[in-house]
C-alpha atoms as a PDB file:
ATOM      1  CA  UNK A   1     -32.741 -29.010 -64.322  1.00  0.00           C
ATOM      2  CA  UNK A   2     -31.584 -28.912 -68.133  1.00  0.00           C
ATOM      3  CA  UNK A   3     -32.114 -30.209 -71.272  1.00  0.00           C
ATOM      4  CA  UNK A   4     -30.739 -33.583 -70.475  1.00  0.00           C
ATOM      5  CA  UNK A   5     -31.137 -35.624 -67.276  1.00  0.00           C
ATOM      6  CA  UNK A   6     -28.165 -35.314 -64.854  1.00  0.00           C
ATOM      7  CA  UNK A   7     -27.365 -38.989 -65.471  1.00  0.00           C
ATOM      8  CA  UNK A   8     -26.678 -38.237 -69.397  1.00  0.00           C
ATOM      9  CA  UNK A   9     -24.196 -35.837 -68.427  1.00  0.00           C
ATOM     10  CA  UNK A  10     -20.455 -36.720 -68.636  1.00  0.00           C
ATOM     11  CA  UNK A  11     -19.065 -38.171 -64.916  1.00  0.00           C
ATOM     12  CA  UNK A  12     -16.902 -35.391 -64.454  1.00  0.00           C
ATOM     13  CA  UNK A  13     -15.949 -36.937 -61.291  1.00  0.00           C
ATOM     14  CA  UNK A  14     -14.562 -40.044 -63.268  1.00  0.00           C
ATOM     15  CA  UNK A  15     -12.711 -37.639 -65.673  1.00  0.00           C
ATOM     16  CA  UNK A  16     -11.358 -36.000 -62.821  1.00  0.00           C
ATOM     17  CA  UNK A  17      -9.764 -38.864 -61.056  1.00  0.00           C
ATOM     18  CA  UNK A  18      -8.286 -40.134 -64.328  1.00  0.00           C
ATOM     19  CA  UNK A  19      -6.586 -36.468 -64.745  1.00  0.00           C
ATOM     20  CA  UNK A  20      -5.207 -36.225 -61.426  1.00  0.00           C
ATOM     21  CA  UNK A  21      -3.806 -40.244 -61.849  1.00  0.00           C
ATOM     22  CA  UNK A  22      -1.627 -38.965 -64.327  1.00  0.00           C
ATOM     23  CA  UNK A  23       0.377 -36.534 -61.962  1.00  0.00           C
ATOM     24  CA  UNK A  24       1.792 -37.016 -58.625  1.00  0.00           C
ATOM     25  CA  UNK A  25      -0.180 -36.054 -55.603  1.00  0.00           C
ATOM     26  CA  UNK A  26       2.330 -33.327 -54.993  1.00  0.00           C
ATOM     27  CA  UNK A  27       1.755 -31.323 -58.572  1.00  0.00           C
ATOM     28  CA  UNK A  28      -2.521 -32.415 -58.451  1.00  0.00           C
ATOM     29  CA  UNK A  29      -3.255 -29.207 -56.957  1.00  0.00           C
ATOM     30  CA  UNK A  30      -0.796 -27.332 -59.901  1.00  0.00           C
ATOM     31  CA  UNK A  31      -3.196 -29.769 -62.324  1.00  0.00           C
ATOM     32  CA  UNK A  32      -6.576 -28.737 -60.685  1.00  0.00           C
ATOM     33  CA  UNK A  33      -5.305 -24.452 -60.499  1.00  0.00           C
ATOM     34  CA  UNK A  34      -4.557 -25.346 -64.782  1.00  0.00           C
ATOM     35  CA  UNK A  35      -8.258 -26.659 -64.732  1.00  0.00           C
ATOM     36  CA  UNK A  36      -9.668 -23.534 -62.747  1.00  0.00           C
ATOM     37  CA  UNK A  37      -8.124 -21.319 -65.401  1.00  0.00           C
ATOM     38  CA  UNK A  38      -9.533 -22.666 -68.102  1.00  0.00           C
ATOM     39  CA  UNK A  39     -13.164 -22.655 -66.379  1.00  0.00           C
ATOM     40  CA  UNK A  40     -12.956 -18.953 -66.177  1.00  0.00           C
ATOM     41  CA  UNK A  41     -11.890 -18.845 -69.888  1.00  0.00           C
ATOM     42  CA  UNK A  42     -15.839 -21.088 -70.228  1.00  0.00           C
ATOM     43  CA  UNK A  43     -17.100 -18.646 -67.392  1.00  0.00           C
ATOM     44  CA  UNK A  44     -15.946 -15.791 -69.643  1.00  0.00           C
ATOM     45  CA  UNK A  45     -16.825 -16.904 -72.865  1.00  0.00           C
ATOM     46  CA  UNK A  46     -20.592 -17.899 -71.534  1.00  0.00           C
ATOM     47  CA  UNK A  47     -20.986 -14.110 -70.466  1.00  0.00           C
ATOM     48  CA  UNK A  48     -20.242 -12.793 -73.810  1.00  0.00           C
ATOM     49  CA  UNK A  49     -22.927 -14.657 -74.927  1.00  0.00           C
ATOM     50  CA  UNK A  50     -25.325 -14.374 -71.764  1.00  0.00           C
ATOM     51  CA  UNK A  51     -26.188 -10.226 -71.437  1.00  0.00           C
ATOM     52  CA  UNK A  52     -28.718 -11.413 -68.877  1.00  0.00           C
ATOM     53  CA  UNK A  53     -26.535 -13.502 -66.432  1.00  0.00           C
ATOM     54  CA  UNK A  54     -22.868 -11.603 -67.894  1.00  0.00           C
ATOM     55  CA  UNK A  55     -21.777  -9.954 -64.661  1.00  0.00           C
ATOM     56  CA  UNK A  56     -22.720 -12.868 -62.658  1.00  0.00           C
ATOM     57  CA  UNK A  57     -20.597 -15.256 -65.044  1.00  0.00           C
ATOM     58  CA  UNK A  58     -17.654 -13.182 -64.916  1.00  0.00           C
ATOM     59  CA  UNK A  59     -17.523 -13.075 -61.198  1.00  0.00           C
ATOM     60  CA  UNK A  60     -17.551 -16.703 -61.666  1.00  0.00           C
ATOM     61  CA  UNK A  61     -14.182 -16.162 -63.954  1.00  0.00           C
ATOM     62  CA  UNK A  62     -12.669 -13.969 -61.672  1.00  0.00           C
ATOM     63  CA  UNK A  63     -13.063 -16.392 -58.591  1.00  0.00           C
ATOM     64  CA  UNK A  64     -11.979 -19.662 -60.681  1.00  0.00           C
ATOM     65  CA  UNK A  65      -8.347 -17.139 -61.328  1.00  0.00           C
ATOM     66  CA  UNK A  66      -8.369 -16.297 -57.802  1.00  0.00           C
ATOM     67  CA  UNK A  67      -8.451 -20.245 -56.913  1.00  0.00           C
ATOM     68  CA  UNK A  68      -6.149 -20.855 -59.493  1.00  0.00           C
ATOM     69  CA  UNK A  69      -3.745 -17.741 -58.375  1.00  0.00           C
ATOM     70  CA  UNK A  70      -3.999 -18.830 -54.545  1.00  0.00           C
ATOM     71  CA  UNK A  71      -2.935 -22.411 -55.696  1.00  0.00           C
ATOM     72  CA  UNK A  72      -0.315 -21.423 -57.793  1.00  0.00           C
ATOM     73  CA  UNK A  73       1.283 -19.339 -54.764  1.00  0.00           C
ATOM     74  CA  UNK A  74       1.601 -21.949 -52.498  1.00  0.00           C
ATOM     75  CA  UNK A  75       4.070 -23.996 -54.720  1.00  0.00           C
ATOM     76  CA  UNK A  76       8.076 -22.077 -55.392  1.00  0.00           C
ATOM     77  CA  UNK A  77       8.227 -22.751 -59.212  1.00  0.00           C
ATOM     78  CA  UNK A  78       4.053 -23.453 -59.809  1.00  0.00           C
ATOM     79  CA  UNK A  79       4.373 -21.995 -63.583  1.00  0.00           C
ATOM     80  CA  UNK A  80       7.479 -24.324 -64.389  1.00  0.00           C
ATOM     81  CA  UNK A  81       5.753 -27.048 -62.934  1.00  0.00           C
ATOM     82  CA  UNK A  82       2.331 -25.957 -64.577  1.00  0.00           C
ATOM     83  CA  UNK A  83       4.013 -26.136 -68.016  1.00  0.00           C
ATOM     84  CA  UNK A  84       5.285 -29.244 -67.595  1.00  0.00           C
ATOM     85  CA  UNK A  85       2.510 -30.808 -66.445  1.00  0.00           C
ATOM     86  CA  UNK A  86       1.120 -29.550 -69.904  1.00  0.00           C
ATOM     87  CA  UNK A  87       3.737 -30.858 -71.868  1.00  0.00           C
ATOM     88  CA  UNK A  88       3.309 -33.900 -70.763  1.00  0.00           C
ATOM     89  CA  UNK A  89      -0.501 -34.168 -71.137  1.00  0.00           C
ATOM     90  CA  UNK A  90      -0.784 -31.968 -74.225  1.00  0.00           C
ATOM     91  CA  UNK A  91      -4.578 -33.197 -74.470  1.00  0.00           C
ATOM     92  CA  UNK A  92      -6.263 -31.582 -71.331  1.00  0.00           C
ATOM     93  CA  UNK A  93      -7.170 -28.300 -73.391  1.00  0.00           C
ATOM     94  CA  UNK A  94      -9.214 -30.567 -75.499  1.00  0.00           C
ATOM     95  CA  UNK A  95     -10.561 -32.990 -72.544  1.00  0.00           C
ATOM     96  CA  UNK A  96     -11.162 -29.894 -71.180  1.00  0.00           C
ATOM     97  CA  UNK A  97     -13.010 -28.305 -74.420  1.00  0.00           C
ATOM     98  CA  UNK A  98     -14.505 -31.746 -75.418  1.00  0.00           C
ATOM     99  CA  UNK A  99     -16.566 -32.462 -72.471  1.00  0.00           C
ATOM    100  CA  UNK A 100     -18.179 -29.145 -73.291  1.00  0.00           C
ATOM    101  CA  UNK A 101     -18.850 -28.675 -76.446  1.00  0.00           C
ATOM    102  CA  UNK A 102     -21.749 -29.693 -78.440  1.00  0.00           C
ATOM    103  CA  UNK A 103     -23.902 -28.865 -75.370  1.00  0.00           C
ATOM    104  CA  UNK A 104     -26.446 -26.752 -74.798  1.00  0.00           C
ATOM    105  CA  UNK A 105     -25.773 -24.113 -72.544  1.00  0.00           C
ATOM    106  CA  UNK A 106     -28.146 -25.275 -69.906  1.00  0.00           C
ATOM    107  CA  UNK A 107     -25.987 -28.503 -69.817  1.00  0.00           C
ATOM    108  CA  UNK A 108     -22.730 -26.623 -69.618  1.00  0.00           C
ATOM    109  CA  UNK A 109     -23.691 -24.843 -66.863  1.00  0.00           C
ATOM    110  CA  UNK A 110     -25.088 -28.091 -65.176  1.00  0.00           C
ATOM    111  CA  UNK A 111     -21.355 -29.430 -65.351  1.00  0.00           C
ATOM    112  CA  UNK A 112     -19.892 -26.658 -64.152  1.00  0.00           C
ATOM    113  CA  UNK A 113     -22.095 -26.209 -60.926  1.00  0.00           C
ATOM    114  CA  UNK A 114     -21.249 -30.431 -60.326  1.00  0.00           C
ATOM    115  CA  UNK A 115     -17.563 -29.505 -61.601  1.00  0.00           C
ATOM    116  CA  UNK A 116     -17.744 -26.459 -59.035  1.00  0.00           C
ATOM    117  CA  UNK A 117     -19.461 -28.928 -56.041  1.00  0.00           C
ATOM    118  CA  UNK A 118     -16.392 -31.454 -56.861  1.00  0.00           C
ATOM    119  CA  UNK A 119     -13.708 -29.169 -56.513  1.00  0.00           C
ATOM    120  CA  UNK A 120     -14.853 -27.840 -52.992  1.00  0.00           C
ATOM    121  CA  UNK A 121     -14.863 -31.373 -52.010  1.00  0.00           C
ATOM    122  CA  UNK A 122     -11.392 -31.792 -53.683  1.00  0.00           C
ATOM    123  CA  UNK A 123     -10.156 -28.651 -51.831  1.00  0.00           C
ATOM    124  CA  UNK A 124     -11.761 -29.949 -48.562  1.00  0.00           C
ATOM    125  CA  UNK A 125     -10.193 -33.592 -48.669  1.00  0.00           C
ATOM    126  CA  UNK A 126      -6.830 -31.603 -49.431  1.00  0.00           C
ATOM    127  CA  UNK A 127      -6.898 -29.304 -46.427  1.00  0.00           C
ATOM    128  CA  UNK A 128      -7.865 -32.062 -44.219  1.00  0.00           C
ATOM    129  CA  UNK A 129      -4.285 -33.657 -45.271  1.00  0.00           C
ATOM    130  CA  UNK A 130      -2.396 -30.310 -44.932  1.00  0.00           C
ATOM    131  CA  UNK A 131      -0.376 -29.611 -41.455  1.00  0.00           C
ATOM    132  CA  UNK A 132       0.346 -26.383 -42.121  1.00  0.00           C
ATOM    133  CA  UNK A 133      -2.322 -23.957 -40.921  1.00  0.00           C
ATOM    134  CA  UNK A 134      -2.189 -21.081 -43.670  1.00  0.00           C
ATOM    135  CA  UNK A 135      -1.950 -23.354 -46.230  1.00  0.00           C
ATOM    136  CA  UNK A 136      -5.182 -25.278 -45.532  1.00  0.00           C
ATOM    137  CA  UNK A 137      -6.855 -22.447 -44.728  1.00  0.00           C
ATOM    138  CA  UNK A 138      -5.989 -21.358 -48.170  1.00  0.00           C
ATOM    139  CA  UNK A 139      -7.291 -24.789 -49.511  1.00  0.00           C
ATOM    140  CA  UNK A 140     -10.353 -24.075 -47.277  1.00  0.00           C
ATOM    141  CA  UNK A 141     -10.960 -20.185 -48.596  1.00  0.00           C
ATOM    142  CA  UNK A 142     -10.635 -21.894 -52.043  1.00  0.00           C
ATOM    143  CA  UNK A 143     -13.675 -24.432 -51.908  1.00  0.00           C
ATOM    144  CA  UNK A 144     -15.512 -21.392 -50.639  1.00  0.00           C
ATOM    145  CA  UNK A 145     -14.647 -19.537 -53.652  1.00  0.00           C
ATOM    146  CA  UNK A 146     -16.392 -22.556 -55.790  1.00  0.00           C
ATOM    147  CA  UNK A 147     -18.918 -23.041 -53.721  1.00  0.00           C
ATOM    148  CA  UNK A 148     -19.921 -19.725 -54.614  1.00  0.00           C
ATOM    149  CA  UNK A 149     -20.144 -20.219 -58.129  1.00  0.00           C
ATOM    150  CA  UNK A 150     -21.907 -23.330 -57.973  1.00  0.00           C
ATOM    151  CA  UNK A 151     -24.632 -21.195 -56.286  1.00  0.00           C
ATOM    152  CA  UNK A 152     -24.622 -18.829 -59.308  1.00  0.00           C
ATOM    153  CA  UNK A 153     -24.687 -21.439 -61.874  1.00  0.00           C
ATOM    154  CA  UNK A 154     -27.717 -23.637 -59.341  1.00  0.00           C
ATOM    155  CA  UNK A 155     -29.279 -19.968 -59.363  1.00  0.00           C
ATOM    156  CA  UNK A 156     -28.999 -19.160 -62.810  1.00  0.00           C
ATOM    157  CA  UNK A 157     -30.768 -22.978 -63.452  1.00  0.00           C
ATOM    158  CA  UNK A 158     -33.458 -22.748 -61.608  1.00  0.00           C
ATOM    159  CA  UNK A 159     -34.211 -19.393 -63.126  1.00  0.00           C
ATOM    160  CA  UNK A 160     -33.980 -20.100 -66.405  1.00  0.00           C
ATOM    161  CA  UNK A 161     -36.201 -23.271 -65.631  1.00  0.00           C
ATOM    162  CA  UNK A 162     -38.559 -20.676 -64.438  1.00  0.00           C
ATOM    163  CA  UNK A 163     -39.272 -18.858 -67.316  1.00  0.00           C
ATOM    164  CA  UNK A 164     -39.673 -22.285 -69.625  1.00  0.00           C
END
């Protein structure tokens, strides 16, 4: 799969659950759109340095906005709330940027197709809660959206794995 075994890897799931404990269930979604943003600033930063894989990774930026933009208009107010959520937990840019770094790239990408698996699941468990019909299928359209990159990043794995 990578470099490391997938146990070694950091329990993003665990991380996760932590984050979203430190905001009410109403603003986690608001939380999880702030977390999609900054995976397509990792998507986009990975295809500057991956000419092979580069339009692939940036589709994968351009869906995590379009998750994060879909979110964002289901909530009056989601950039208020947004920047309040960051004031108050001015360390999730460097959770975020900590659980990454030092990696190899193989690893990252590992991460992010579990990360990608976990928020489908997250959208999922959400839209299964929601009563209002466009809104969960909005939720729904959204853990399509990372299901999708999770295939690229699986894709570009096994690939790479290939040629080794």
């Amino acid at each position: 799969m990578s470099s490391v075994e997938a146990a070694e890897l950091p329990d993003l799931q665990q991380v996760f659950a932590q984050l979203l404990g430190r905001v009410p269930s109403e603003q986690q979604p608001l939380l999880i759109a702030l977390a999609e943003r900054m995976a397509a600033q990792r998507y986009r930063s990975w295809a500057n340095a991956s000419a092979d894989e580069k339009s692939e990774l940036l589709a994968c930026a351009a869906r995590e906005e379009e998750i994060a933009s879909r979110i964002e208009a289901l909530y009056p107010g989601a950039a208020e709330i947004q920047t309040d959520i960051l004031s108050e937990n001015s360390d999730l840019e460097e959770i975020n940027r900590s659980l990454f770094a030092e990696r190899p790239l193989l690893d990252q990408f590992a991460m992010q197709a579990r990360g990608e698996r976990l928020g489908a699941a997250t959208w999922r468990a959400l839209a299964k809660r929601e009563d209002v019909p466009s809104r969960r299928d909005t939720l729904l359209a959204c853990a399509e959206l990372e299901e999708e990159s999770a295939l690229v990043l699986e894709g570009i794995l096994r690939s790479r794995e290939a040629r080794r």
